[in-house]
Protein backbone atom coordinates (compact mmCIF):
# COMPACT_ATOMS: atom_id res chain seq x y z
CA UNK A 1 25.05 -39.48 -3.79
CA UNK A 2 22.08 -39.23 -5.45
CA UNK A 3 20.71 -42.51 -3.90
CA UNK A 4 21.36 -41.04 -0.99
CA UNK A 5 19.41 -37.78 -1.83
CA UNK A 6 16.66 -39.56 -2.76
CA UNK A 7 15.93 -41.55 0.49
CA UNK A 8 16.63 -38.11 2.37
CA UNK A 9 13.77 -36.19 0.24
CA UNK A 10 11.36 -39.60 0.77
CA UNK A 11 12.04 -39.14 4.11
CA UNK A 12 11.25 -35.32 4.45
CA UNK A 13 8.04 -35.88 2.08
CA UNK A 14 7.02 -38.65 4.88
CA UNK A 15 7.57 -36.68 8.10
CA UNK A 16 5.42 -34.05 6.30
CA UNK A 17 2.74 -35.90 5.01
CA UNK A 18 1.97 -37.49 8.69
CA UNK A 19 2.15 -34.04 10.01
CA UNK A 20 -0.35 -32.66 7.70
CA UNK A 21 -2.22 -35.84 8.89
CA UNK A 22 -1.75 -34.59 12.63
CA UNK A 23 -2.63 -31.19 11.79
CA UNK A 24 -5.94 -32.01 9.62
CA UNK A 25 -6.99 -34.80 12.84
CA UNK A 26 -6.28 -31.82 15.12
CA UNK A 27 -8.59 -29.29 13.38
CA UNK A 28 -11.21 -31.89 12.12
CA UNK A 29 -14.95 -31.48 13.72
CA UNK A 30 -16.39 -33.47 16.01
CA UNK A 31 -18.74 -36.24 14.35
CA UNK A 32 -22.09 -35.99 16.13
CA UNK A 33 -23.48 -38.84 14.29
CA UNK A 34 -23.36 -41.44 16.52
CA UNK A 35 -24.07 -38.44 19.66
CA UNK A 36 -27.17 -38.01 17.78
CA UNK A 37 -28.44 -41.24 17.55
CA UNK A 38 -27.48 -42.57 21.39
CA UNK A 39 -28.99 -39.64 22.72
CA UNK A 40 -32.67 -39.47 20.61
CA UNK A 41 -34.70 -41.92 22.38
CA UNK A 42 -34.58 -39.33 25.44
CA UNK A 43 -35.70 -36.69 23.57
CA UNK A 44 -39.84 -35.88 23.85
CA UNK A 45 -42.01 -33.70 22.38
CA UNK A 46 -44.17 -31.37 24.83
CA UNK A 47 -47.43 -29.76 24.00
CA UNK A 48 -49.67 -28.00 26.42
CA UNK A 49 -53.39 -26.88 25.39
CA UNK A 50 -54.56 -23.58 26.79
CA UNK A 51 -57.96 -22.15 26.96
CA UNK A 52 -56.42 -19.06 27.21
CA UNK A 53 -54.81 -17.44 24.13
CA UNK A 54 -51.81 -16.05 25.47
CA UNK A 55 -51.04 -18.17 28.63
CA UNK A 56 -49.39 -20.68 26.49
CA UNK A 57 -47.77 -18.21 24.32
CA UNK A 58 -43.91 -18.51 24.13
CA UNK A 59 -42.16 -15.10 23.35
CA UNK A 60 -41.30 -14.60 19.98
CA UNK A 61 -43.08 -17.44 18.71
CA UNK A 62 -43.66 -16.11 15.12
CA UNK A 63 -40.37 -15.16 13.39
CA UNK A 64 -40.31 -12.15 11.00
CA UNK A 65 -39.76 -13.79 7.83
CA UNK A 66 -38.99 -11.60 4.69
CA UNK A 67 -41.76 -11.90 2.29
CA UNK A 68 -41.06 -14.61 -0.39
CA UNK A 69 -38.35 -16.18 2.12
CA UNK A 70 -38.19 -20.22 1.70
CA UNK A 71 -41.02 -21.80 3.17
CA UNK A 72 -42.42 -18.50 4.65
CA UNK A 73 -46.20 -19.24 3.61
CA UNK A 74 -45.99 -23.01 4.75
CA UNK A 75 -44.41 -21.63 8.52
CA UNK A 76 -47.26 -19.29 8.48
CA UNK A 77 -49.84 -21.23 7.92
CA UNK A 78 -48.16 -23.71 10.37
CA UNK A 79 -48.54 -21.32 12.98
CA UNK A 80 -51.80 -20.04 12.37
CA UNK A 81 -53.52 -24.14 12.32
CA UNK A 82 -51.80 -24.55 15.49
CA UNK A 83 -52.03 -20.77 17.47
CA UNK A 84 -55.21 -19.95 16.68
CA UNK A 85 -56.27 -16.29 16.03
CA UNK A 86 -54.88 -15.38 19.35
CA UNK A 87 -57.96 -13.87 20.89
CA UNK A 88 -59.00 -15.01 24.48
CA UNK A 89 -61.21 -17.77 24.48
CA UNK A 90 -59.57 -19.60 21.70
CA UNK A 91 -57.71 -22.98 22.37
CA UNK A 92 -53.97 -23.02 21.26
CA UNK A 93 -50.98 -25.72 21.56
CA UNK A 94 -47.89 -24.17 23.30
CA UNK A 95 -45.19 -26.28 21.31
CA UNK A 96 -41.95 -27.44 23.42
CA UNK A 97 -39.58 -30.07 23.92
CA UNK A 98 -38.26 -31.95 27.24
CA UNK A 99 -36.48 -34.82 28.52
CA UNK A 100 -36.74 -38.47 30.46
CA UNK A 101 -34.71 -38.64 33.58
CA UNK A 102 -36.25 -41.68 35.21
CA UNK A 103 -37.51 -44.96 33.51
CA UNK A 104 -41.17 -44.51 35.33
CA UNK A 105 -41.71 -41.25 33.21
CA UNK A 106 -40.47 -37.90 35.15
CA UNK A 107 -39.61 -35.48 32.43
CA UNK A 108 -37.91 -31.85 32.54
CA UNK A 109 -39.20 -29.38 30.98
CA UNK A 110 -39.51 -25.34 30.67
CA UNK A 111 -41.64 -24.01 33.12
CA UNK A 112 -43.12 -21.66 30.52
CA UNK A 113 -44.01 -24.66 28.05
CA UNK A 114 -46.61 -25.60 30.29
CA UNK A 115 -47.75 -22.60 32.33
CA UNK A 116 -51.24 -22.29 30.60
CA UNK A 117 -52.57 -25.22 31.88
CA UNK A 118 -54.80 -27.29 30.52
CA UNK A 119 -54.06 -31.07 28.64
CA UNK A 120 -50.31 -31.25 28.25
CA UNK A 121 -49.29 -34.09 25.88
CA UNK A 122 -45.96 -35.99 25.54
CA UNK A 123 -44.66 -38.02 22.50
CA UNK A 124 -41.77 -40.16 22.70
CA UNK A 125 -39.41 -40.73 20.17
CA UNK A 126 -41.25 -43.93 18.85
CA UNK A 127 -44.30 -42.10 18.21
CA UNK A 128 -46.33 -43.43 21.50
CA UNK A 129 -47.87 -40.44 23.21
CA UNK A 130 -49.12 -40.25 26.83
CA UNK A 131 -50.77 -37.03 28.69
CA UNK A 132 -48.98 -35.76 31.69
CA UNK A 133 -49.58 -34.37 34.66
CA UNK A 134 -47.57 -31.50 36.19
CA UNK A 135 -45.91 -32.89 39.55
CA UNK A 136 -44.63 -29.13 40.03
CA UNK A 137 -42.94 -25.91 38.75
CA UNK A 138 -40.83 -23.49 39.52
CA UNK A 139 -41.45 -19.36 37.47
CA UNK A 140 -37.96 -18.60 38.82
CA UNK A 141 -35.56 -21.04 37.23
CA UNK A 142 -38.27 -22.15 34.20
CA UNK A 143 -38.24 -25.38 35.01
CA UNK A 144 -40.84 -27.73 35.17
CA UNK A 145 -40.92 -31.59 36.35
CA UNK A 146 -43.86 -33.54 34.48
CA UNK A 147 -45.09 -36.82 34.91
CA UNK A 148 -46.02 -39.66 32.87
CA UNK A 149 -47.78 -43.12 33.12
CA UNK A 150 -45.25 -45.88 31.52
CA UNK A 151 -42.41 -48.19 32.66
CA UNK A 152 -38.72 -49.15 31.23
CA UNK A 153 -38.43 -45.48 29.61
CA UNK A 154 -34.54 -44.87 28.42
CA UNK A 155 -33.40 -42.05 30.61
CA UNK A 156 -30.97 -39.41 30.31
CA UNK A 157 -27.55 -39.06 31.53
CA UNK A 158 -27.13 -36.08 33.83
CA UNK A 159 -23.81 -34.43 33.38
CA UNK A 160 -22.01 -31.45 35.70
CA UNK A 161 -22.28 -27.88 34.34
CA UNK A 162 -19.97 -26.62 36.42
CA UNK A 163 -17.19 -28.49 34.52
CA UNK A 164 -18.47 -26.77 31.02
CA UNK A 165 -15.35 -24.59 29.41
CA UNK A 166 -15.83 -21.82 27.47
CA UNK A 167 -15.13 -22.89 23.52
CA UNK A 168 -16.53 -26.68 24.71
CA UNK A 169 -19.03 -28.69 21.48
CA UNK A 170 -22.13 -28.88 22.55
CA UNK A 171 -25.73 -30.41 20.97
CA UNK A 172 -29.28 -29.30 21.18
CA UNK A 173 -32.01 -31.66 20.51
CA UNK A 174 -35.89 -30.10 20.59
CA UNK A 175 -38.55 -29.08 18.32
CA UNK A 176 -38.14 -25.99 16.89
CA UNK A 177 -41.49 -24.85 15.21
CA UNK A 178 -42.58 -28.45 15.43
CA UNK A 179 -40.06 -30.10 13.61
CA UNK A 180 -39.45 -33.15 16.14
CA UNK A 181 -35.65 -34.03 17.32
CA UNK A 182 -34.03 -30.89 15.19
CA UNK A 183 -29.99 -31.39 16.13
CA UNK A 184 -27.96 -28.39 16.44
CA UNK A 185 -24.92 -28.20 17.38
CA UNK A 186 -22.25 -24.97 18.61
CA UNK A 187 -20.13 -23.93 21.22
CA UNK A 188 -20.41 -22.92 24.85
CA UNK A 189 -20.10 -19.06 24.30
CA UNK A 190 -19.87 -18.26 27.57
CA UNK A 191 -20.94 -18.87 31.51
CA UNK A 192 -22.48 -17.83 34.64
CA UNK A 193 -24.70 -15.08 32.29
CA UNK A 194 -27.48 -13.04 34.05
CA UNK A 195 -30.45 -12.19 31.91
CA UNK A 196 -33.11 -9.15 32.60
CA UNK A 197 -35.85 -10.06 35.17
CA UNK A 198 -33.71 -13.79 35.81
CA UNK A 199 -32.11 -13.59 39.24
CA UNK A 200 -31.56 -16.94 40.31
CA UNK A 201 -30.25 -18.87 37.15
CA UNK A 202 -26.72 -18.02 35.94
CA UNK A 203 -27.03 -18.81 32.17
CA UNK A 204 -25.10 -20.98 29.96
CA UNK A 205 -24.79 -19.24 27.23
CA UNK A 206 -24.22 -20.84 23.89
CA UNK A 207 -24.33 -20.34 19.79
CA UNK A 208 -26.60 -23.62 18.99
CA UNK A 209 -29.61 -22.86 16.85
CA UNK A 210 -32.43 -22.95 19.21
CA UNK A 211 -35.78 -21.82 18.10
CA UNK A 212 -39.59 -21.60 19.62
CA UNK A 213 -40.25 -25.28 20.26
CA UNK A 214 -36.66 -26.10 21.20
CA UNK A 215 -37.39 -24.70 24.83
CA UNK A 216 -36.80 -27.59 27.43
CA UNK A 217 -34.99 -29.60 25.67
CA UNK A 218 -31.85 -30.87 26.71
CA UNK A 219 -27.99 -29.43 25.95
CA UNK A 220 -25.67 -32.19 25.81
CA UNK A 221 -21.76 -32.56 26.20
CA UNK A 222 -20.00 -34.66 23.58
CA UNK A 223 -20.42 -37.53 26.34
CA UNK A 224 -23.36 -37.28 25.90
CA UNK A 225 -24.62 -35.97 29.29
CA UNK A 226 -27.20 -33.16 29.62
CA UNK A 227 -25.34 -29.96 30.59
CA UNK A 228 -28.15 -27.71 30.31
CA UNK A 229 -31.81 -27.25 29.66
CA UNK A 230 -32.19 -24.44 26.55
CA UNK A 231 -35.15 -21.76 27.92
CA UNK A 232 -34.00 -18.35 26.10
CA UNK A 233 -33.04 -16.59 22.67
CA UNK A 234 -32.35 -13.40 22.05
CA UNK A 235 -33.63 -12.16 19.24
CA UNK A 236 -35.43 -9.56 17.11
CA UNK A 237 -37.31 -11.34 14.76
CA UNK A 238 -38.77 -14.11 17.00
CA UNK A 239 -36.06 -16.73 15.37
CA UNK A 240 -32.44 -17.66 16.19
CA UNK A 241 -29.66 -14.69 15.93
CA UNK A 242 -26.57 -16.84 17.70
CA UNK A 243 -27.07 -16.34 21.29
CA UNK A 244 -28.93 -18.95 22.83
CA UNK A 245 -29.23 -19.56 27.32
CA UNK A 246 -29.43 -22.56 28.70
CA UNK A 247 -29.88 -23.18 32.59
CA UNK A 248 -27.11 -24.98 33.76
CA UNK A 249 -27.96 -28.83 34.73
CA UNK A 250 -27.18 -28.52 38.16
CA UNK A 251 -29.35 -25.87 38.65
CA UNK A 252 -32.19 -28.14 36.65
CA UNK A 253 -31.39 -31.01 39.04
CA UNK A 254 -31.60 -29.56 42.58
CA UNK A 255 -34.84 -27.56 41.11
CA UNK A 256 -35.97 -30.96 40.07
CA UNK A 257 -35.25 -33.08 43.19
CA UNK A 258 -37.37 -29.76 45.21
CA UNK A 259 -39.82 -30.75 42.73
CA UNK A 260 -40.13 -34.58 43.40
CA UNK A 261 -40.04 -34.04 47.20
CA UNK A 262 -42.65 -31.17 47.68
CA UNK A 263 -43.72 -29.77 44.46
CA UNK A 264 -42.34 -26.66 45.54
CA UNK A 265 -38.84 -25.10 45.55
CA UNK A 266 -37.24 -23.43 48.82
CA UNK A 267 -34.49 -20.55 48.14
CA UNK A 268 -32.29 -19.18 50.35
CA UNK A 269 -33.14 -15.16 50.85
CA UNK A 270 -31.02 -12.22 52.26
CA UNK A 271 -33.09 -9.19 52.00
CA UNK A 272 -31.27 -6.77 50.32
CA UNK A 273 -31.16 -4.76 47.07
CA UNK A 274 -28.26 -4.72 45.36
CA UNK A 275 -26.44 -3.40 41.94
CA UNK A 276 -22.98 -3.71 39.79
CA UNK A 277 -20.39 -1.64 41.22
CA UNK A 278 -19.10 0.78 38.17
CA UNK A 279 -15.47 2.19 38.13
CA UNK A 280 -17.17 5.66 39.44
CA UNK A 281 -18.41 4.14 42.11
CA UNK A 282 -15.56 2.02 43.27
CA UNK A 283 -13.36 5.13 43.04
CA UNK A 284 -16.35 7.18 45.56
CA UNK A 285 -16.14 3.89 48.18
CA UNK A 286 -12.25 4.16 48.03
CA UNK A 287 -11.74 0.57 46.25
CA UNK A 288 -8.94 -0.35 44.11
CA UNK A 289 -10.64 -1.90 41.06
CA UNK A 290 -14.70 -2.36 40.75
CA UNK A 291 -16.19 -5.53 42.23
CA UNK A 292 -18.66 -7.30 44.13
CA UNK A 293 -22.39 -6.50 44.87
CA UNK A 294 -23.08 -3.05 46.26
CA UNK A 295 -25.89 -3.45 48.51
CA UNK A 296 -28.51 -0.25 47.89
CA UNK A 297 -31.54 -1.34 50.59
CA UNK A 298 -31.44 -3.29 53.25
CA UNK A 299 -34.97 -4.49 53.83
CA UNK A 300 -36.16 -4.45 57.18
CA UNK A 301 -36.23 -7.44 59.70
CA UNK A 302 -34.86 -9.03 56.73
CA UNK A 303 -32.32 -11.86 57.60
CA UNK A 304 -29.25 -9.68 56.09
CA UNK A 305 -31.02 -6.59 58.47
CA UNK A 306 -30.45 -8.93 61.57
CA UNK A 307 -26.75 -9.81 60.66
CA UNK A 308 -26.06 -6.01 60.52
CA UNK A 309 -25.36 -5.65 56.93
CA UNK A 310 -25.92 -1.47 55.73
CA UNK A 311 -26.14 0.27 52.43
CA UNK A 312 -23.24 1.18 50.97
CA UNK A 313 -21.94 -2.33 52.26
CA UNK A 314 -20.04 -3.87 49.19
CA UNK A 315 -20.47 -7.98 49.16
CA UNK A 316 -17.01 -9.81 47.62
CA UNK A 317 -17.82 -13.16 49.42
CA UNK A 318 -20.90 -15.55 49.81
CA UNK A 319 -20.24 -18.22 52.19
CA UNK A 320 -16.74 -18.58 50.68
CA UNK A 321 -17.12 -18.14 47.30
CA UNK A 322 -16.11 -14.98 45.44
CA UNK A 323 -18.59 -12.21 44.07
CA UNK A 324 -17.39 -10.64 41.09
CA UNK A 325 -20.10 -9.37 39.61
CA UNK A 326 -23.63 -8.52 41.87
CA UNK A 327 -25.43 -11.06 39.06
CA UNK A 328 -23.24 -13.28 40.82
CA UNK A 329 -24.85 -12.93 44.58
CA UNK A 330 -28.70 -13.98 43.79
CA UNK A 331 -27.98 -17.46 42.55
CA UNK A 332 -25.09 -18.33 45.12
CA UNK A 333 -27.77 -17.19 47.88
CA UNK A 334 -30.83 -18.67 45.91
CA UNK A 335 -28.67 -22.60 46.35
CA UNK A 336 -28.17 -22.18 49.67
CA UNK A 337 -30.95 -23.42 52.08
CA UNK A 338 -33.15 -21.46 53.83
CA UNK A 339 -31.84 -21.46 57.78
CA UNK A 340 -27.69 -22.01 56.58
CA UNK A 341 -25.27 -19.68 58.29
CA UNK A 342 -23.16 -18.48 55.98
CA UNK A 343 -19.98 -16.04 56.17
CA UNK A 344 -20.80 -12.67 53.88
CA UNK A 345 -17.50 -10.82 53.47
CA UNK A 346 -18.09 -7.06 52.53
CA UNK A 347 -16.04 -3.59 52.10
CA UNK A 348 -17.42 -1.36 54.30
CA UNK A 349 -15.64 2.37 54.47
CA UNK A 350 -12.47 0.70 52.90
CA UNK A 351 -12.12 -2.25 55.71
CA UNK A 352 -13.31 -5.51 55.05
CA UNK A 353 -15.56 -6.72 57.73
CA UNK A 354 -17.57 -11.07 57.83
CA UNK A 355 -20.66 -11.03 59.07
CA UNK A 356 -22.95 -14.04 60.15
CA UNK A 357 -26.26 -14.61 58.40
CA UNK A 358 -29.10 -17.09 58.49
CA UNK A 359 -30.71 -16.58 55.68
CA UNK A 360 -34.31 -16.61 55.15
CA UNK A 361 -36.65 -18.37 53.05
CA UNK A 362 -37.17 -16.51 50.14
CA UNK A 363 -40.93 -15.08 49.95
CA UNK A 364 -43.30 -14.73 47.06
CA UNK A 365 -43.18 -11.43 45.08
CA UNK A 366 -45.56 -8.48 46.12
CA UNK A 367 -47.41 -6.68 43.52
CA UNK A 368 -46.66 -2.94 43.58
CA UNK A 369 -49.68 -1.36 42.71
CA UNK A 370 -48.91 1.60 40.26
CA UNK A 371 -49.49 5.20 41.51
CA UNK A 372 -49.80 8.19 39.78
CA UNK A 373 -46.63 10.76 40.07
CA UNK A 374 -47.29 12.99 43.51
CA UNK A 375 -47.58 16.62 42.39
CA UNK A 376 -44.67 19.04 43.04
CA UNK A 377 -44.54 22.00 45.08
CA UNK A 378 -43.06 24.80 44.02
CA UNK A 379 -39.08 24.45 43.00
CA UNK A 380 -37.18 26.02 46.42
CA UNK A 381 -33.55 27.93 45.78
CA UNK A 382 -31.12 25.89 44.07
CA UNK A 383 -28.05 24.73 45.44
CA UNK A 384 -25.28 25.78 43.62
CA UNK A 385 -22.56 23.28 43.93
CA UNK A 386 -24.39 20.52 42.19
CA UNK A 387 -27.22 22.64 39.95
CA UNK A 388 -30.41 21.13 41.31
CA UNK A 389 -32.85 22.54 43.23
CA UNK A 390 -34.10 20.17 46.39
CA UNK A 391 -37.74 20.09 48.10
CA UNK A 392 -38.90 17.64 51.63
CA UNK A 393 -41.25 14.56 50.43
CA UNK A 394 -44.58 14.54 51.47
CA UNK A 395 -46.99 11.65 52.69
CA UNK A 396 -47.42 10.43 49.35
CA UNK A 397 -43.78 11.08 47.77
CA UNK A 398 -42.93 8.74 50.82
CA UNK A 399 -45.09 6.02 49.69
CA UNK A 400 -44.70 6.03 46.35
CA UNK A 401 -40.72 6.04 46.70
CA UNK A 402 -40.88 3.72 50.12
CA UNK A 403 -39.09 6.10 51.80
CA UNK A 404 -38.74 6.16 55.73
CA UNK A 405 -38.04 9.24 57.69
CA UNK A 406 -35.36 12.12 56.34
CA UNK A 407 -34.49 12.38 52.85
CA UNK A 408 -34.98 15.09 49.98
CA UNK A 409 -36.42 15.03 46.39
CA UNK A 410 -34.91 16.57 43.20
CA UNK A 411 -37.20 19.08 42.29
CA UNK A 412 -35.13 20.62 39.10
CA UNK A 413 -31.69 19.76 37.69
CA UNK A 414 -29.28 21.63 35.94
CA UNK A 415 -26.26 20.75 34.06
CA UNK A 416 -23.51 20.26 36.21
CA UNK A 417 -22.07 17.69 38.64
CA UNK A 418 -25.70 16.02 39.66
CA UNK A 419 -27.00 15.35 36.16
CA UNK A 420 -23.56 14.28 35.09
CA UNK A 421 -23.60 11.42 38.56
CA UNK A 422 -27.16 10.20 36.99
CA UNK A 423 -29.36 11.98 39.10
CA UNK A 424 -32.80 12.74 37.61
CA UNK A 425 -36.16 15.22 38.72
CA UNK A 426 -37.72 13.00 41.27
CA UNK A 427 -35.09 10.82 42.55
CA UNK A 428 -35.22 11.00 46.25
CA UNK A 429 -31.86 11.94 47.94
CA UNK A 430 -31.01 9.37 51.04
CA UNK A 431 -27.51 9.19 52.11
CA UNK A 432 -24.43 10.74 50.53
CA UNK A 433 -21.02 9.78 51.61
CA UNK A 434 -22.78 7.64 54.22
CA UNK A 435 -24.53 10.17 56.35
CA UNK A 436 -28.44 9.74 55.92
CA UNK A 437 -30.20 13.38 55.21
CA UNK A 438 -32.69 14.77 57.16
CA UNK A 439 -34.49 17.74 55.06
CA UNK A 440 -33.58 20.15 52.98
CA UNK A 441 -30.69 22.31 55.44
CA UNK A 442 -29.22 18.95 56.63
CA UNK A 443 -28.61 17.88 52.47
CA UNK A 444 -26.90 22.11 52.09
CA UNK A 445 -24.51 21.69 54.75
CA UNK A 446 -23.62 18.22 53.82
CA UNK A 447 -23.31 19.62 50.55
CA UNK A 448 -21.60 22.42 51.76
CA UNK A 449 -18.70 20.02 53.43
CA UNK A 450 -17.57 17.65 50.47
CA UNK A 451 -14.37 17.83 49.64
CA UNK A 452 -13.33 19.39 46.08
CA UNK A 453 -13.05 16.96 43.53
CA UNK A 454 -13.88 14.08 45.22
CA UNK A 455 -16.54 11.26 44.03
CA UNK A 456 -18.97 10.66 46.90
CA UNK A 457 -21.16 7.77 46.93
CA UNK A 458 -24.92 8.86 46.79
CA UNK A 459 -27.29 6.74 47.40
CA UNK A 460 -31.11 7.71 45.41
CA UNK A 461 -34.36 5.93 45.43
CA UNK A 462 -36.25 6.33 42.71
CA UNK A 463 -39.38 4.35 40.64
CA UNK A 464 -37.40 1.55 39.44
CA UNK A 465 -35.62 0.89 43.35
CA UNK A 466 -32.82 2.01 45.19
CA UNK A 467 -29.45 3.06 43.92
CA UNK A 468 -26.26 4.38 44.24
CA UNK A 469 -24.55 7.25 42.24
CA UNK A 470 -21.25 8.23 42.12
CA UNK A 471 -21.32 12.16 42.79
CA UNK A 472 -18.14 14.29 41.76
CA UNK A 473 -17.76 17.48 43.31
CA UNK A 474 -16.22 20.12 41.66
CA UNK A 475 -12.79 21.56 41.93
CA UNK A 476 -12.59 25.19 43.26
C-alpha cells in the first residue's frame, strides 16, 4: 500500500512540475536577442545640417531633466555642442534615425528629420558614412525617401500593419539623443490613432521608449519586419512618458513608392469639413448610437459638392469600408487615388442614402491670413427661448467667418439652452434643424417653431471652422 502511495504522489509531483514548466514557458518574455542583432545592419543614423536654427529643430528636443538627475550635465552639454545657441544664423545637426529598403541605398526616414535642408549625412551600422540627397518628401504623412550612393546594402523586410493586434511585442531601433542603434522594446497599445493637426496617418500607437533621435527609425514585429516608422511622443518634458506613434508601414510604403515615381505624393480629396458625432448630436439627427463623420461644410465645386453630399450629411461608409469615428474618413479618402469613384454611404434625415463621388486631387493648404475681430453693433432684443441676443453679419463678419448669404451672429449669451449646446459670442448661426437662416426674423420664427424638449442639430461657423451643436429646447 504504501508502495503504491508512493508511485501515486511521484506521479502527481510530475504532472505538476511539467505544468509549472508550461505555465512559466507560457508567461516567459520574448528574447529579442537574436531580433536585435538580425535586424541592426538596417538600421542608419540620419543627420541633417541647417543654416537655420530652428528648421531642423525636432519638438521637444531638450528633455526637462531634474537638476542633479544622472547624466543631466553630460546630456546638456551634449545638446548644446550639437544645437548650437539656437539663434538664426547658427548651423545645427537635426539628429534622427532611418532605414535601408533597397540594396542601391533608398532610405526612409521622418520627413521632419530633414526638413531644414542643407547637408544631410547617413552612417551605416559599420561606421561608413555617405551624404544623401533627398529624392522627395511628403509634410503630411512625415515621411521622407533619401538617397544614397553605394551598392549590396542589407535591406529591410517590409511587414503588413494592418495585421498588427493590439497587446502584439514590438522593437524600436533609432538614436535617441545620439546614442546609435538604442533597442526598445513594448507593446502595440493601440491602432488606427488620430493625432492633432495629422489627418491622413492613422497612428500606431505603442509603449516603446522612443526619444528625440529615434524619429524615422523603424518598428519591427517579432519577425522581424518593419511595421511602422516611429515620428511622435507625447510628452511634457521633451523625453519619453509611454505613448509613442508610429505611422503604420503601409502607409510608409505607398508614400514611399509616390516618392520613387514622382517625388511627390497624390491624395485622394472630397471637399468637406467634417467632425466626431457626440451622443447629443446623434440624439438631434435621430440616430440610434453616435457614429460616423458628420460633415459641417461642404466646400464648393468641391468633388463631394458635385456628388450632392450636404451638411448635416452623416458619412458611415467610404467606398465600402466602415467609418466609425470621423478620424477615420481622412486617411481612407487620403489612399484612394485621385479620379476613383467610390460609394459614400451617409444618414441623411434618418434614411441612409450612397452617393457617387470622384474624388479630387487633394490641393495644397491656403494660408488664412489673420484678421482682426469685426466690431459689434449694438446687442438687438434677446430671444428668449435660448438667452442670446442675435444681430445680421456685415461685409467683414462675412469674410472673416466665410460666410455666404443668410445667417446670424451671437451678439450676447445668457445662461440657458444656447450656452449649455456650446454656442459662444460670435459664432455665426447657419442652419438649425436643417433649414438655412436668412436674418434675424427668419432665426425668431424658426426659433419660435422647435418643438419642446427636443435636441436640434445647429450648425455654427466660427474662427476655428464650421460646426455642429446639439441645441435642446426647453420644456414648457
Amino acid at each position: 500500500m504504501f508502495g503504491k502511495r508512493s508511485v501515486t504522489t511521484r506521479t502527481a509531483l510530475a504532472l505538476w512540475l511539467a505544468l509549472a514548466a508550461s505555465w512559466a514557458q507560457a508567461v516567459e518574455l520574448p528574447d529579442f536577442t537574436r531580433l536585435a542583432e538580425r535586424t541592426k545592419a538596417v538600421v542608419v543614423n540620419v543627420s541633417a545640417t541647417a543654416a537655420n536654427a530652428d528648421a531642423a529643430a525636432e519638438p521637444g528636443e531638450v528633455p526637462e531633466l531634474p537638476p542633479g538627475a544622472p547624466l543631466d550635465e553630460l546630456l546638456r552639454k551634449f545638446f548644446e555642442d550639437r544645437q548650437g545657441d539656437g539663434f538664426p544664423g547658427f548651423e545645427r545637426d537635426s539628429l534622427g534615425s532611418g532605414f535601408i529598403v533597397s540594396a542601391d541605398g533608398y532610405i526612409i526616414t521622418n520627413q521632419h528629420v530633414v526638413r531644414g535642408g542643407g547637408r544631410i549625412v547617413v552612417r551605416l551600422s559599420d561606421r561608413r558614412e555617405f551624404d544623401a540627397d533627398v529624392v522627395g518628401n511628403d509634410p503630411n504623412s512625415d515621411i521622407a525617401l533619401l538617397k544614397i550612393e553605394a551598392t549590396d546594402l542589407p535591406v529591410a523586410r517590409i511587414g503588413d500593419s494592418g495585421k498588427l493586434k493590439v497587446g502584439e511585442w514590438v522593437m524600436a531601433v533609432g538614436s535617441p539623443f545620439g546614442f546609435e542603434h538604442s533597442v526598445t522594446v513594448g507593446v502595440v497599445s493601440a491602432k488606427g490613432r488620430a493625432l492633432p493637426n495629422e489627418n491622413y496617418v492613422p497612428f500606431i500607437q505603442t509603449d516603446v521608449a522612443i526619444n528625440p533621435g529615434n524619429s524615422g527609425g523603424p518598428l519591427f514585429n517579432l519577425d522581424g519586419e518593419v511595421v511602422g516608422v516611429n515620428s511622435q511622443i507625447f510628452s511634457r518634458t521633451g523625453g519619453y512618458m509611454g505613448l509613442s506613434f508610429a505611422i503604420p508601414s503601409n502607409v510608409a510604403m505607398d508614400v514611399v513608392e509616390q516618392l520613387k515615381a514622382s517625388g511627390t505624393v497624390s491624395r485622394g480629396w472630397l471637399g468637406v469639413y467634417i467632425q466626431d458625432v457626440t451622443r447629443d448630436l446623434a440624439e438631434s439627427f435621430a440616430m440610434d448610437t453616435p457614429r460616423g463623420a458628420l460633415v459641417a461644410q461642404v466646400l464648393e465645386d468641391g468633388p463631394a459638392a458635385k456628388a450632392g453630399l450636404q451638411p448635416g450629411d452623416v458619412i458611415v461608409e467610404f467606398n465600402g469600408e466602415p467609418v466609425e469615428h470621423s478620424a477615420a474618413l481622412p486617411p481612407l479618402v487620403g489612399a484612394t487615388p485621385a479620379g476613383s469613384e467610390v460609394p459614400v454611404e451617409v444618414i441623411r434625415s434618418g434614411r441612409t442614402v450612397t452617393l457617387n463621388v470622384v474624388l479630387g486631387e487633394l490641393p495644397e493648404q491656403p494660408a488664412v491670413a489673420s484678421q482682426p475681430a469685426p466690431s459689434a453693433p449694438p446687442a438687438p432684443p434677446g430671444n428668449e427661448r435660448l438667452g442670446i441676443s442675435v444681430a445680421e453679419p456685415d461685409a467683414a463678419m462675412r469674410e472673416a467667418l466665410d460666410l455666404e448669404q443668410g445667417a446670424v451672429i451671437v451678439r450676447s449669451i445668457a445662461d440657458g439652452p444656447a450656452a449649455r449646446s456650446g454656442l459662444q459670442e460670435g459664432d455665426a448661426i447657419v442652419m438649425i434643424q436643417g433649414v438655412r437662416i436668412r436674418d434675424v426674423e427668419h432665426f425668431n420664427e424658426v426659433v419660435k417653431s422647435l418643438e419642446p424638449g427636443s435636441t436640434v442639430p445647429t450648425l455654427v461657423h466660427r474662427r476655428g471652422g464650421p460646426l455642429f451643436l446639439p441645441l435642446k429646447i426647453p420644456a414648457p
